[in-house]
N, C-alpha and C. Protein backbone atom coordinates (compact mmCIF):
# COMPACT_ATOMS: atom_id res chain seq x y z
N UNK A 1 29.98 -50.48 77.63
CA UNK A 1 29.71 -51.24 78.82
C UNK A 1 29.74 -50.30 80.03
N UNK A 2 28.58 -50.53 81.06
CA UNK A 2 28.69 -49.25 82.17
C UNK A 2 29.74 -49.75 83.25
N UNK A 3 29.76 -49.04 84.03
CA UNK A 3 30.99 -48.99 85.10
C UNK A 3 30.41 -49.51 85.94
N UNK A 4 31.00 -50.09 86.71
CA UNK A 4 30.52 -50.66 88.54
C UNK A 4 29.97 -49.63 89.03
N UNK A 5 28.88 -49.43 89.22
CA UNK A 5 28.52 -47.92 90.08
C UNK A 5 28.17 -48.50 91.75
N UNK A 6 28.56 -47.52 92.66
CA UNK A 6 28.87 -47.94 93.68
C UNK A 6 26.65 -47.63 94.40
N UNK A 7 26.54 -48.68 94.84
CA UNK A 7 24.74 -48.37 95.10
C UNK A 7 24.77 -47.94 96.37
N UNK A 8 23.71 -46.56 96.76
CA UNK A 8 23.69 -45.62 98.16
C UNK A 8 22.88 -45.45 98.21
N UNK A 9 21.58 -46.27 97.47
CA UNK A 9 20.37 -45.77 98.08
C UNK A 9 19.42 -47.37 97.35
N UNK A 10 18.75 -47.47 97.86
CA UNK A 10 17.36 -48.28 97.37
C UNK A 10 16.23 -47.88 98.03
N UNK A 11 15.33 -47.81 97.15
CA UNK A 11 13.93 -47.91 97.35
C UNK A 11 13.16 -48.76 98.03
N UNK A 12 13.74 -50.06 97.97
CA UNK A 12 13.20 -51.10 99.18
C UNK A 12 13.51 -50.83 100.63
N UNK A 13 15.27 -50.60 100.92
CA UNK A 13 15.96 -50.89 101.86
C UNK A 13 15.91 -49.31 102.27
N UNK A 14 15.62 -48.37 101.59
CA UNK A 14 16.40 -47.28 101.77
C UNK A 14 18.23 -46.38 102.06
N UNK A 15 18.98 -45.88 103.02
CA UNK A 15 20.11 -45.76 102.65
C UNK A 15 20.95 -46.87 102.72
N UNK A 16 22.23 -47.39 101.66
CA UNK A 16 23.02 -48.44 102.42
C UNK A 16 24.76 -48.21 102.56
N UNK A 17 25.21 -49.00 103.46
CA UNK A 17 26.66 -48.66 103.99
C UNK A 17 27.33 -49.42 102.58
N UNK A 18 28.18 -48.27 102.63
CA UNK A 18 29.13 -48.39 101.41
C UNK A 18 30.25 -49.72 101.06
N UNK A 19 30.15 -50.07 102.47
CA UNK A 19 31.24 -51.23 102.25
C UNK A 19 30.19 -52.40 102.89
N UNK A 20 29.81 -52.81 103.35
CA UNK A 20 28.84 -54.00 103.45
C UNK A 20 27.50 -54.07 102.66
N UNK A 21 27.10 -52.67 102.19
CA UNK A 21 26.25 -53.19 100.95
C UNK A 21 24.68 -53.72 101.87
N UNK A 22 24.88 -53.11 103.18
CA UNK A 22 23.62 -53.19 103.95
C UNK A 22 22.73 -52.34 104.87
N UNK A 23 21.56 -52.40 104.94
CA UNK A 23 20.77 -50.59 105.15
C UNK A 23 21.38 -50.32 106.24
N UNK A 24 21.79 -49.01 106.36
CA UNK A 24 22.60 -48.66 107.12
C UNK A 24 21.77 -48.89 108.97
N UNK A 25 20.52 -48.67 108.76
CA UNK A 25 20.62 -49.39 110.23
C UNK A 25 20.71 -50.67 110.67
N UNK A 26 20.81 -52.00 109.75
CA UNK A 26 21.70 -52.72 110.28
C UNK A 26 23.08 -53.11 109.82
N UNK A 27 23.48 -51.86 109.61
CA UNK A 27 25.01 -52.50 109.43
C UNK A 27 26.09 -52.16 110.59
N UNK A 28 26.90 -53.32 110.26
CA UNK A 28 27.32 -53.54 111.95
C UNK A 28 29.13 -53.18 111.53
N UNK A 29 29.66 -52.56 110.26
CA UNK A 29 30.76 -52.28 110.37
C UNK A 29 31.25 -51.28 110.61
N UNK A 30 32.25 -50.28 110.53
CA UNK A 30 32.72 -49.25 111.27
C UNK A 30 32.23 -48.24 110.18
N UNK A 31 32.03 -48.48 109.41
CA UNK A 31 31.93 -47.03 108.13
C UNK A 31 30.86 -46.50 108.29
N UNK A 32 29.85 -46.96 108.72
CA UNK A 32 28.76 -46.13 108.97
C UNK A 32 28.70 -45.44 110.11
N UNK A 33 29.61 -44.37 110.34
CA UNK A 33 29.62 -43.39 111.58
C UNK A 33 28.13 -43.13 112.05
N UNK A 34 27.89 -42.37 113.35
CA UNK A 34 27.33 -41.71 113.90
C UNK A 34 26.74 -40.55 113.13
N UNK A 35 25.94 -40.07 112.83
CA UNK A 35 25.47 -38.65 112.50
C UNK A 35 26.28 -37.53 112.73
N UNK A 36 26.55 -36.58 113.05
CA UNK A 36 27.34 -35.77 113.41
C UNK A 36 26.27 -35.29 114.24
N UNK A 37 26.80 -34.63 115.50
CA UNK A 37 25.78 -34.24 116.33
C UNK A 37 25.50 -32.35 116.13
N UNK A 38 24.31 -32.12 115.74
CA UNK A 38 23.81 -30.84 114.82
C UNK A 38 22.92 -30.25 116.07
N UNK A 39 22.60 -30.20 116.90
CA UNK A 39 21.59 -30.16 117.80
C UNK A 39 21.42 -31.28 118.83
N UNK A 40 19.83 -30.23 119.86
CA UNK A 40 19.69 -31.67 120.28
C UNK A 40 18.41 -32.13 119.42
N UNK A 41 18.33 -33.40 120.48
CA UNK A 41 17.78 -34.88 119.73
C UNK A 41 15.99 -33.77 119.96
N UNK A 42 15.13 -34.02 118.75
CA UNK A 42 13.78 -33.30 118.83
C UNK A 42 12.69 -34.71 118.83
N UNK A 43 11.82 -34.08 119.75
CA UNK A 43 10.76 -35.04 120.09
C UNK A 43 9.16 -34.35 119.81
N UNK A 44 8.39 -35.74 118.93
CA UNK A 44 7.08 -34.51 118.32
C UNK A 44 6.32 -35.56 117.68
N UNK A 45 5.03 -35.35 118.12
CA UNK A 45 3.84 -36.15 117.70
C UNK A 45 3.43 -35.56 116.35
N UNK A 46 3.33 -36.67 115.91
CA UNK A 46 2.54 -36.62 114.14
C UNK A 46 1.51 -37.44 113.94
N UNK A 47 0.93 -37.06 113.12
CA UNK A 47 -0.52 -37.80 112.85
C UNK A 47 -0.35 -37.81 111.26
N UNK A 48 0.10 -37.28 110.68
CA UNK A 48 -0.28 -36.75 109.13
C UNK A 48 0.26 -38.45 108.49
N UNK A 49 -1.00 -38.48 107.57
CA UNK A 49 -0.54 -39.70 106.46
C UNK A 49 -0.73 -40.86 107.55
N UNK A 50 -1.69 -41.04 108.80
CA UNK A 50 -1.39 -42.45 109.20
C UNK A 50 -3.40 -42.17 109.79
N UNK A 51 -4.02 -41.39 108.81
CA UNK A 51 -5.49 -41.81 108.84
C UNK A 51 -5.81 -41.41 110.99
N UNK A 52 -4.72 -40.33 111.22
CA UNK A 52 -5.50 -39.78 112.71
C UNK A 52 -5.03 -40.68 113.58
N UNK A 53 -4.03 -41.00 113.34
CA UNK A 53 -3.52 -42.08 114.56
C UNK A 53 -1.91 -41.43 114.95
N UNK A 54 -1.84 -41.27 116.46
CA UNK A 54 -0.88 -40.80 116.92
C UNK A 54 0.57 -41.39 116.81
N UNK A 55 2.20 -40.72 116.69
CA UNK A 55 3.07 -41.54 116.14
C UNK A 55 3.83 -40.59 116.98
N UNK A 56 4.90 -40.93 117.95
CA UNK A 56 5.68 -40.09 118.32
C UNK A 56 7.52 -40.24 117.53
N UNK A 57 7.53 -38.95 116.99
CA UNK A 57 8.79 -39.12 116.42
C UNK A 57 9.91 -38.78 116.85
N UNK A 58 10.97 -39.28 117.43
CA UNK A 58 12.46 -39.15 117.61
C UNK A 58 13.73 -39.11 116.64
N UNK A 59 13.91 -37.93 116.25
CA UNK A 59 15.06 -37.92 115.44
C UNK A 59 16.41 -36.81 116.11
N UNK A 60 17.38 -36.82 115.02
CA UNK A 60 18.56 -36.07 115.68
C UNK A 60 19.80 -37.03 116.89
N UNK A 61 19.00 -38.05 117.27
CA UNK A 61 19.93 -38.90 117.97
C UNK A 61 20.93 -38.59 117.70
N UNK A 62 22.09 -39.27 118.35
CA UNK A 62 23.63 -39.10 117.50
C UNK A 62 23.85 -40.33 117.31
N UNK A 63 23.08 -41.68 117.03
CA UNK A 63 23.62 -42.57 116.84
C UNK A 63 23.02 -43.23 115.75
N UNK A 64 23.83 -44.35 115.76
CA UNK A 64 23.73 -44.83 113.97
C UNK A 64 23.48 -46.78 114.08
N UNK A 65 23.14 -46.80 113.22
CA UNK A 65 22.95 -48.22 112.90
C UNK A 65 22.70 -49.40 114.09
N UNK A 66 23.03 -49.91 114.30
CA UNK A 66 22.46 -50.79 116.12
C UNK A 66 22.57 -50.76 116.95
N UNK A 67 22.85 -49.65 117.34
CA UNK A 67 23.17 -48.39 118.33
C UNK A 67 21.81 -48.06 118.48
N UNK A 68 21.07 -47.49 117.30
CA UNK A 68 19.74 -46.68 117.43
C UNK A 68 18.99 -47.64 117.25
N UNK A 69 18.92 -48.91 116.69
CA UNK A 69 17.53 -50.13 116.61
C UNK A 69 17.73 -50.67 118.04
N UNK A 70 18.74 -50.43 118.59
CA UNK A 70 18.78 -50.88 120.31
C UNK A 70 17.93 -49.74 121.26
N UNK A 71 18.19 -48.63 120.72
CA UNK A 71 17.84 -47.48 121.56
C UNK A 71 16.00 -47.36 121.31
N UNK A 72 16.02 -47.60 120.19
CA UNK A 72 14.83 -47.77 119.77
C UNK A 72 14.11 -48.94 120.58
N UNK A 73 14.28 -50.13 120.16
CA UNK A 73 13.93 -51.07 121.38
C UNK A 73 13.37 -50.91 122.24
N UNK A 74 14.33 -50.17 123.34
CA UNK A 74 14.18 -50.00 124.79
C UNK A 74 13.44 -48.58 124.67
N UNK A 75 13.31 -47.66 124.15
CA UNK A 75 12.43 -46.60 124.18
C UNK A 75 10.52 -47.35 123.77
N UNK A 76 10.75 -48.19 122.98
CA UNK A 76 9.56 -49.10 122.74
C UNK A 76 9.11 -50.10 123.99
N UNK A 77 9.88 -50.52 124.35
CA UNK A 77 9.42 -51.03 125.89
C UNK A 77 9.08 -50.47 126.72
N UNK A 78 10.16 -48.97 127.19
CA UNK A 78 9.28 -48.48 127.79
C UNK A 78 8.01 -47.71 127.89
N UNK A 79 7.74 -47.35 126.50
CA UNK A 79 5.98 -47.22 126.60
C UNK A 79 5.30 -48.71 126.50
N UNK A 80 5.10 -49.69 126.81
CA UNK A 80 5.18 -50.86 126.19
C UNK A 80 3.78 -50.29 125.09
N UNK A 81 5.01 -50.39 123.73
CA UNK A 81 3.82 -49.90 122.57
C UNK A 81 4.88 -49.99 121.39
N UNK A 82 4.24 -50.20 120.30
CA UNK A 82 5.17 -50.93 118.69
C UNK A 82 5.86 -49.16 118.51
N UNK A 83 6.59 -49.77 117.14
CA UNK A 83 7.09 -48.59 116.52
C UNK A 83 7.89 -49.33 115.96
N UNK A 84 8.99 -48.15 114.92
CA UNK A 84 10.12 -48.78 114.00
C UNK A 84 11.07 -47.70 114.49
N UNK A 85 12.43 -48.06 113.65
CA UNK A 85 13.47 -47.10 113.16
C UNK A 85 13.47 -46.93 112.06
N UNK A 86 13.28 -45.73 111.26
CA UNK A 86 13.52 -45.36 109.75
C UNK A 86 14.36 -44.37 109.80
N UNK A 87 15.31 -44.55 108.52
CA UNK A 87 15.70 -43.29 108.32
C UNK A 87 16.40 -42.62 109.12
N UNK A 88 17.08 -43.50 110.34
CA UNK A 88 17.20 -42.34 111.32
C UNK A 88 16.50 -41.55 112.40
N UNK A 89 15.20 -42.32 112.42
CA UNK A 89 14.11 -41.85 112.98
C UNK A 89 13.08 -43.02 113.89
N UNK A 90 13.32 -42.43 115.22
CA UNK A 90 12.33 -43.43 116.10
C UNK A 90 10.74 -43.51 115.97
N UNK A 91 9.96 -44.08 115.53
CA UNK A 91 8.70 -43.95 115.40
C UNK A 91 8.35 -44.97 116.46
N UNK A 92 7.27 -44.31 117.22
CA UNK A 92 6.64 -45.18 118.29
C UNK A 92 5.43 -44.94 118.47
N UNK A 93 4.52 -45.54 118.21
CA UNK A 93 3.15 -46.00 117.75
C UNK A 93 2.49 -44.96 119.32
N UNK A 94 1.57 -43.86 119.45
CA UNK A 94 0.82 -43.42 120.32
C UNK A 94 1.36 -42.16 120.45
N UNK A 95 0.79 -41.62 121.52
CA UNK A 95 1.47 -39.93 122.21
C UNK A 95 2.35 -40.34 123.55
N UNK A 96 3.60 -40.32 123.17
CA UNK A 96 4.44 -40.71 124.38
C UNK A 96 5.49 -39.41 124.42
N UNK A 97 5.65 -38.66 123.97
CA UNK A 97 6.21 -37.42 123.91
C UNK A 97 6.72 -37.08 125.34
N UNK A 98 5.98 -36.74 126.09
CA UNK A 98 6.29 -36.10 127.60
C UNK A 98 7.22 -37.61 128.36
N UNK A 99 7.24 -38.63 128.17
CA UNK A 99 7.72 -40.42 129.08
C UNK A 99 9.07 -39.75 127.94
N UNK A 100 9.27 -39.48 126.24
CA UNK A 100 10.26 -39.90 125.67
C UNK A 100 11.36 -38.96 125.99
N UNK A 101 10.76 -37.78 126.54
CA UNK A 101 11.65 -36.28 126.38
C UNK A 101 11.97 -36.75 127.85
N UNK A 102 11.30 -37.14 129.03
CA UNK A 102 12.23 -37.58 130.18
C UNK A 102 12.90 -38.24 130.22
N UNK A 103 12.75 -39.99 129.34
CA UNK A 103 13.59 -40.76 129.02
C UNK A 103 15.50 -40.48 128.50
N UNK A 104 14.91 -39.80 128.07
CA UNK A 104 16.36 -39.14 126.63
C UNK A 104 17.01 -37.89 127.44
N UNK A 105 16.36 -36.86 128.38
CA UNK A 105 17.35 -36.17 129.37
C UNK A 105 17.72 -37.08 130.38
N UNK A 106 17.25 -38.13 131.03
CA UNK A 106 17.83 -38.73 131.72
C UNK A 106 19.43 -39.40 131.29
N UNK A 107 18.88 -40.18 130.01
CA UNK A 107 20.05 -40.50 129.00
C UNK A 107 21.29 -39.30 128.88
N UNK A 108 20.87 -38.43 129.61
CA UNK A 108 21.98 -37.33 129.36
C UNK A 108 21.92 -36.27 128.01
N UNK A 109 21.01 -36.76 127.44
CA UNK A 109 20.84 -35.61 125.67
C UNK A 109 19.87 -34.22 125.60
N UNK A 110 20.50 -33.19 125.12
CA UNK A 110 19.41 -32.22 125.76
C UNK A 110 18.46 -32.60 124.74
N UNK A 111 17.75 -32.28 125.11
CA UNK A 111 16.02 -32.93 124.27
C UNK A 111 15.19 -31.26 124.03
N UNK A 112 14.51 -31.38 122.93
CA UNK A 112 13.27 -30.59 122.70
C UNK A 112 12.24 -30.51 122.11
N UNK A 113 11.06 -30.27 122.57
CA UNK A 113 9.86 -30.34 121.67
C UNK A 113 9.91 -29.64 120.36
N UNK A 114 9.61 -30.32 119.66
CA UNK A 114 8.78 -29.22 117.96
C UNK A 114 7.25 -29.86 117.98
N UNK A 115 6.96 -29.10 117.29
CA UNK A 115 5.89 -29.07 116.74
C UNK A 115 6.15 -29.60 115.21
């Protein structure tokens, strides 16, 4: 008979918090810390895999779970233009790069372009 194995990942949901058993960006209990802060937060337009259509990506934040679908939000309003949070990662539908990197030093985070 197998063991209780503890589940940290799905394919639907992608990563989940260990003690609520929910994707870690919406889980709203304490175990899902913050990222550790490794840098700053990098800001960078992609196109690849979305058929030539512009996607500006925000990752490196230091924040975690509805912290960042909030931050996300309001970074989506202010371009008023769609996007998600994945992964840890702000996706916002267009080339907003130069509005997101002022946005986020204002926020106080040093910010930088990649390529």
């Amino acid at each position: 008979m197998p063991r209780d194995v503890d589940l940290v990942y799905s394919t639907e949901k992608g990563r989940l918090c260990p003690a609520c058993r929910r994707p870690i960006a919406d889980c709203s209990c304490s175990t899902a810390a913050a990222p550790a802060k490794r840098g700053p937060v990098r800001v960078r337009l992609d196109t690849g895999g979305r058929r030539g259509k512009a996607v500006t990506l925000i990752t490196g934040v230091p924040l975690a779970g509805a912290e960042l679908a909030e931050l996300g939000r309001e970074l989506k309003r202010k371009c008023s233009s769609g996007g998600t949070v994945r992964n840890g990662t702000i996706e916002i539908q267009g080339d907003h790069c130069d509005a997101m990197i002022a946005e986020l030093q204002q926020r106080g985070w040093k910010v930088a372009r990649s390529s």
